[in-house]
Protein backbone atom coordinates (compact mmCIF):
# COMPACT_ATOMS: atom_id res chain seq x y z
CA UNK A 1 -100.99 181.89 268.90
CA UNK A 2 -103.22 181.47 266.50
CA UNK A 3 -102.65 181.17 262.42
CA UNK A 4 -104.95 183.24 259.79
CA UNK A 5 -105.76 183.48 256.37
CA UNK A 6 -107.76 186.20 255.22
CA UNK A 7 -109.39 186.69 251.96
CA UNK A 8 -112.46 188.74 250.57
CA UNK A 9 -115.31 186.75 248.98
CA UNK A 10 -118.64 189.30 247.50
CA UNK A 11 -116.67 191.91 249.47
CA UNK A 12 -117.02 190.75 252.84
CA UNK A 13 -113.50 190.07 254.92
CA UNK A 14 -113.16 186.34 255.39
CA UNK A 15 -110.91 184.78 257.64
CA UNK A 16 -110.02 181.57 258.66
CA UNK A 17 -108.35 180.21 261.55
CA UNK A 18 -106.85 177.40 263.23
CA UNK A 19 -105.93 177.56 266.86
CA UNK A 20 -103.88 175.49 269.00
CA UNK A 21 -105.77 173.62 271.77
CA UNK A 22 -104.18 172.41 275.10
CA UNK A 23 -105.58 168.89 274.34
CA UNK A 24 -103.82 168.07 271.45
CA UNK A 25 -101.87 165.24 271.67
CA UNK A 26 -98.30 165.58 270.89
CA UNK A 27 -96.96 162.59 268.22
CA UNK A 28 -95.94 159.39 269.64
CA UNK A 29 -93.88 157.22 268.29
CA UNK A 30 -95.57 153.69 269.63
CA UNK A 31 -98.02 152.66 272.68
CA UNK A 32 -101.62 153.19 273.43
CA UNK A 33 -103.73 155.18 270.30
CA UNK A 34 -106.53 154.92 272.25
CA UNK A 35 -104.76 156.98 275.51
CA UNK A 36 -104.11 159.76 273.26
CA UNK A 37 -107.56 160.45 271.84
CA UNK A 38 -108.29 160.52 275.35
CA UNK A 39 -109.88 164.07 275.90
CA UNK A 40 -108.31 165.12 272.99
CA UNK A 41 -110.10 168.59 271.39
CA UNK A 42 -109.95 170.91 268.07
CA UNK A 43 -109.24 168.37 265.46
CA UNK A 44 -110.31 170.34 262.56
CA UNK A 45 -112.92 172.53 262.88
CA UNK A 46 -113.97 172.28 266.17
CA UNK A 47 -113.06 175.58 267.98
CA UNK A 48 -111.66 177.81 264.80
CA UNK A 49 -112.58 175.84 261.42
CA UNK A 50 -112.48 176.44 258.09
CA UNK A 51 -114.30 179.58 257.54
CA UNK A 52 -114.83 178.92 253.85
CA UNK A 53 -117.73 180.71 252.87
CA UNK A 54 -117.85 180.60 248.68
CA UNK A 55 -121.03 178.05 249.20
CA UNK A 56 -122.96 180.61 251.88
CA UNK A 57 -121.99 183.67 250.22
CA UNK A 58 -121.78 183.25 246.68
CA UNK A 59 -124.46 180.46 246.08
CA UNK A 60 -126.53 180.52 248.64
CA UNK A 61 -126.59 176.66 249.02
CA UNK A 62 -126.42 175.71 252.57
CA UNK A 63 -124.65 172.16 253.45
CA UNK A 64 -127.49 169.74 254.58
CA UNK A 65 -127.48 169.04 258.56
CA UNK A 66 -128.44 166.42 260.51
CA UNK A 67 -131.89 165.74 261.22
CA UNK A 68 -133.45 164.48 264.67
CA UNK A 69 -134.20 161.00 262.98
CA UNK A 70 -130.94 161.10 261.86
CA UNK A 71 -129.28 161.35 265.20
CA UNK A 72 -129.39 157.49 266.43
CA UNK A 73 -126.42 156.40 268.61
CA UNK A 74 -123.16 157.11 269.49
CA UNK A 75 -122.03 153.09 269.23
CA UNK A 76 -123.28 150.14 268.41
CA UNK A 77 -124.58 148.50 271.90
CA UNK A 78 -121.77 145.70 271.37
CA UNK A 79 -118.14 144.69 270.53
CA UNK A 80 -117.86 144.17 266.78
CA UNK A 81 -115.28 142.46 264.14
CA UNK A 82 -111.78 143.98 264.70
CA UNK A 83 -108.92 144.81 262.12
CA UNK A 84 -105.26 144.87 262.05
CA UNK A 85 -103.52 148.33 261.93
CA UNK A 86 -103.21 149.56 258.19
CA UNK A 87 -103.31 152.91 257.52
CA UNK A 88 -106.45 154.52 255.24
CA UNK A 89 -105.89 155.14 251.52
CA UNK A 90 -109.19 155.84 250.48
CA UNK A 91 -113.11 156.52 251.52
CA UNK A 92 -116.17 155.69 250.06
CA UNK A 93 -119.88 156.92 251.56
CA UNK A 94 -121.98 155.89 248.54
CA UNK A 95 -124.83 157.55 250.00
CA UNK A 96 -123.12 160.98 249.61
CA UNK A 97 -121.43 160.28 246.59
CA UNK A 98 -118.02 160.69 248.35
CA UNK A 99 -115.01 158.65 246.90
CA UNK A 100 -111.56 159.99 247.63
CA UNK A 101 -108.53 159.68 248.77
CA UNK A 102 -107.42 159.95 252.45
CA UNK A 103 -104.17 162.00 253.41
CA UNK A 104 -102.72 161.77 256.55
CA UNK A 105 -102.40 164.37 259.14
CA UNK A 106 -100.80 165.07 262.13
CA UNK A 107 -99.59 168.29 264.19
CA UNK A 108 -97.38 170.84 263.18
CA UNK A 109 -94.29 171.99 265.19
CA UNK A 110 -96.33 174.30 266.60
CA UNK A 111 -97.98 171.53 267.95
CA UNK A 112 -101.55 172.66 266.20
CA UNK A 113 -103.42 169.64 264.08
CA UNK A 114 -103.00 170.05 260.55
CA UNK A 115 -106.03 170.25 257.95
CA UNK A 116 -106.20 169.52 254.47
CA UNK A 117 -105.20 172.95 252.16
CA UNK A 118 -108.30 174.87 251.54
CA UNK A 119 -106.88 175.80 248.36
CA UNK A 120 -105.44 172.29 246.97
CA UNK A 121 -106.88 170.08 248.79
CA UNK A 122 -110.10 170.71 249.82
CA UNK A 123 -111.55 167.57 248.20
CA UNK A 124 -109.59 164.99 250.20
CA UNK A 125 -110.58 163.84 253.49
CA UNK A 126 -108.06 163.07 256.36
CA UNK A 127 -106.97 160.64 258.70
CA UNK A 128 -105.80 162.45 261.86
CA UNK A 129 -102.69 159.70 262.59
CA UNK A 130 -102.44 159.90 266.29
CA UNK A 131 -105.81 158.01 266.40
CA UNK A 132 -106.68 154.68 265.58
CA UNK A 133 -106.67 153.74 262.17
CA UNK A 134 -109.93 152.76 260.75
CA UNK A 135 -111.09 148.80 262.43
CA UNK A 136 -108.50 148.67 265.21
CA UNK A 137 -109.85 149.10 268.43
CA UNK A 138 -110.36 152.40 269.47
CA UNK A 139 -111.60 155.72 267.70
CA UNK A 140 -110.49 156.56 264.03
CA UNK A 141 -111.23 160.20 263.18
CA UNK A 142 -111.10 160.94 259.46
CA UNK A 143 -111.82 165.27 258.82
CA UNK A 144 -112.91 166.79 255.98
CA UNK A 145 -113.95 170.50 255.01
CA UNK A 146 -117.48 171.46 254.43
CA UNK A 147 -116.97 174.30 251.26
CA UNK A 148 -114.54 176.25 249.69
CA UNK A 149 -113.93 179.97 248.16
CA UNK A 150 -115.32 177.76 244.89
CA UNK A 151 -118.04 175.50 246.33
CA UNK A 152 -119.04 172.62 248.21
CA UNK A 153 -115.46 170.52 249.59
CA UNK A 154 -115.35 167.00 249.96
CA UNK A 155 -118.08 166.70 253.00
CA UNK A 156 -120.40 168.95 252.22
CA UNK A 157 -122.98 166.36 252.47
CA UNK A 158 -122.04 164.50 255.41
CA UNK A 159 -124.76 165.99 257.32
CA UNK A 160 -127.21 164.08 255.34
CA UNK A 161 -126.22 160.23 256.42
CA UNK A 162 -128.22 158.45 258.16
CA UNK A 163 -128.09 155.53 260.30
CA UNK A 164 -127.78 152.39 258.38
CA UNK A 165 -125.66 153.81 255.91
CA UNK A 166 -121.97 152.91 254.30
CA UNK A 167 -118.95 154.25 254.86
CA UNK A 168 -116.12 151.79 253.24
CA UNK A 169 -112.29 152.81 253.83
CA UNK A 170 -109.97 150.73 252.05
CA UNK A 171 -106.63 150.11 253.69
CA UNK A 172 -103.00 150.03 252.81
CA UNK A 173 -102.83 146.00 253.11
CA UNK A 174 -105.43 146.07 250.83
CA UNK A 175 -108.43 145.43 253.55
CA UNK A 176 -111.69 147.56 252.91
CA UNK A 177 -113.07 147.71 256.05
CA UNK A 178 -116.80 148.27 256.03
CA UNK A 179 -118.49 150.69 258.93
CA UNK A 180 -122.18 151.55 259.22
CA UNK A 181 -123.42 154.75 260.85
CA UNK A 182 -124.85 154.36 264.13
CA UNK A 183 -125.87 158.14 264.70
CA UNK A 184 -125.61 161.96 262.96
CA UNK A 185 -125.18 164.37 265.16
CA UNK A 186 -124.62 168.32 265.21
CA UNK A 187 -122.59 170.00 268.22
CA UNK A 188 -122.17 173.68 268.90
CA UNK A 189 -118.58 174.12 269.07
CA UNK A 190 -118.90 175.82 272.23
CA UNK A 191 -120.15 173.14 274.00
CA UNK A 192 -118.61 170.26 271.72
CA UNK A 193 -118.33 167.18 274.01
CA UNK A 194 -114.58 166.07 272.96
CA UNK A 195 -114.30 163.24 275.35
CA UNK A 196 -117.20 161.44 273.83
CA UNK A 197 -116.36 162.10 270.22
CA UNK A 198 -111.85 161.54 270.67
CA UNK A 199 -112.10 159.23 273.89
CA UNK A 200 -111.21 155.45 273.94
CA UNK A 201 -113.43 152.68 272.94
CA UNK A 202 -113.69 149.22 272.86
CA UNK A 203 -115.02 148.56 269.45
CA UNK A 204 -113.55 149.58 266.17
CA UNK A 205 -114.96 153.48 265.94
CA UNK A 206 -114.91 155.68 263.29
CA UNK A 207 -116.04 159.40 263.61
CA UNK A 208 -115.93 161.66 260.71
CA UNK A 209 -115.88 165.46 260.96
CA UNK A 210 -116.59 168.60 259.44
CA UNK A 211 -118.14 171.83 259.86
CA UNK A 212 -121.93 172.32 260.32
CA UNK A 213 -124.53 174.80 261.42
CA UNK A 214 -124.89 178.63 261.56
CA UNK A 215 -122.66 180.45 259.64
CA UNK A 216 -121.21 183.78 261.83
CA UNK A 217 -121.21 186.27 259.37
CA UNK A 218 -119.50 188.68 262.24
CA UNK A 219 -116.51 186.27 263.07
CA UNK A 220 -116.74 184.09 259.77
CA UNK A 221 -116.84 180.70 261.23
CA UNK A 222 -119.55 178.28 261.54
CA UNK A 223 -120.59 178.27 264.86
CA UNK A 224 -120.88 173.92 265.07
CA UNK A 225 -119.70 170.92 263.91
CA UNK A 226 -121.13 168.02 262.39
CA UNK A 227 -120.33 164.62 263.80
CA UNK A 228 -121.24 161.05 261.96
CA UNK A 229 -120.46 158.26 264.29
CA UNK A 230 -119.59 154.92 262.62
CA UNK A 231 -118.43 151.70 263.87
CA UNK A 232 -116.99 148.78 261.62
CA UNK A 233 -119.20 145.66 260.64
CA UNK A 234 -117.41 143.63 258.11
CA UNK A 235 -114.59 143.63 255.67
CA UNK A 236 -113.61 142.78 252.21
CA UNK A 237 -110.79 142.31 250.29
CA UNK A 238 -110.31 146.05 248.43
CA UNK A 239 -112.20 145.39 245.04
CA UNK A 240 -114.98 142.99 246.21
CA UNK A 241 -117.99 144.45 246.42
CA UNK A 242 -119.99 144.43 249.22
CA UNK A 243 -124.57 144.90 249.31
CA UNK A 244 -126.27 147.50 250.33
């Protein structure tokens, strides 16, 4: 089955959805993170998404997408520094001007991944918890919405990083670990390649998410998703601060 909202925004019918998809990984209680990424589709906005449409509808400012330039690599060609497991409190992209805090998500009893509310929430990013947390081995996958009813939500600018760039998520124990993007990348959700983006690795992976592309003004989704892949470099004690 599949849950919907529904909502009128300038008069037009607006609906969003979130379907269940037969990869999600059911919780697990220890083992392998890395095993159940493996595959693993339709975290967030990836075959329904948030069809939030107050920033193409009532503004008319579109969310900034990733360039060609911009698309660089999936990893980084080599094993990197590792980190202990310690869950994410916060995120920081300075090149965005994103600072928030991170919630943590899981699946429902339903079994479908949970978002952030669209309504309360919309300016928090989230840790999906079944993956790896951010600087363990393995791929961490933090989601965030694009817009809202109101505006532009938490990643409405994600589309604009660029290789090179920060992304610093400070830890629970205290630990900011410190990623650079490697690549920006846009994916129809149609075709989206969910083995490369939820699949194992052996370097400490991050992958944030949100929606990208085309707006469907017929079905009210946007018709792909916008990928940054990350992967860690350093770390800091949480209040140091670290250059560039």
């Amino acid at each position: 089955m599949k849950r919907a909202e529904s909502r009128r925004i300038a008069g037009f019918p607006v609906v969003t959805y979130w379907r269940p998809s037969a990869h999600t990984p059911p919780p697990a209680a220890s083992g392998s993170l890395r095993a159940l990424l493996a595959g693993v589709a339709g975290v967030l906005l990836i075959i329904g998404g948030a069809a939030a449409v107050g920033v193409a509808l009532a503004t008319q400012e579109h969310a900034p997408q990733p360039s060609l330039a911009a698309a660089g690599l999936i990893g980084p060609g080599a094993k990197g520094p590792r980190l202990r497991r310690s869950v994410p409190v916060s995120v920081d992209i300075p090149a965005i001007g994103v600072n928030t805090k991170v919630l943590h998500l899981g699946v429902d009893a339903d079994g479908i991944i949970q978002v952030p509310s669209l309504y309360t929430q919309a300016n928090d990013a989230a840790w999906y918890k079944y993956s790896a947390t951010p600087g363990q081995i393995g791929t961490s996958v933090i989601e965030g919405h694009v817009d809202t009813y109101q505006g532009p939500a938490v990643f409405f600018r994600l589309g604009a990083l660029r290789p090179g760039d920060r992304v610093d998520v400070t830890l629970a124990d205290g630990i900011t670990a410190v990623f650079r993007v490697t690549g920006t990348r846009e994916y129809l959700k149609s075709s989206f390649p969910a083995k490369t983006i939820y699949g194992g690795t052996d370097y400490a992976a991050l992958r944030l998410i949100t929606c990208g592309g085309a707006f469907d003004y017929a079905t009210h989704h946007y018709l792909s998703s916008t990928v940054v892949f990350a992967s860690l470099t350093s770390s800091r004690r949480a209040g140091r601060r670290t250059s560039g």
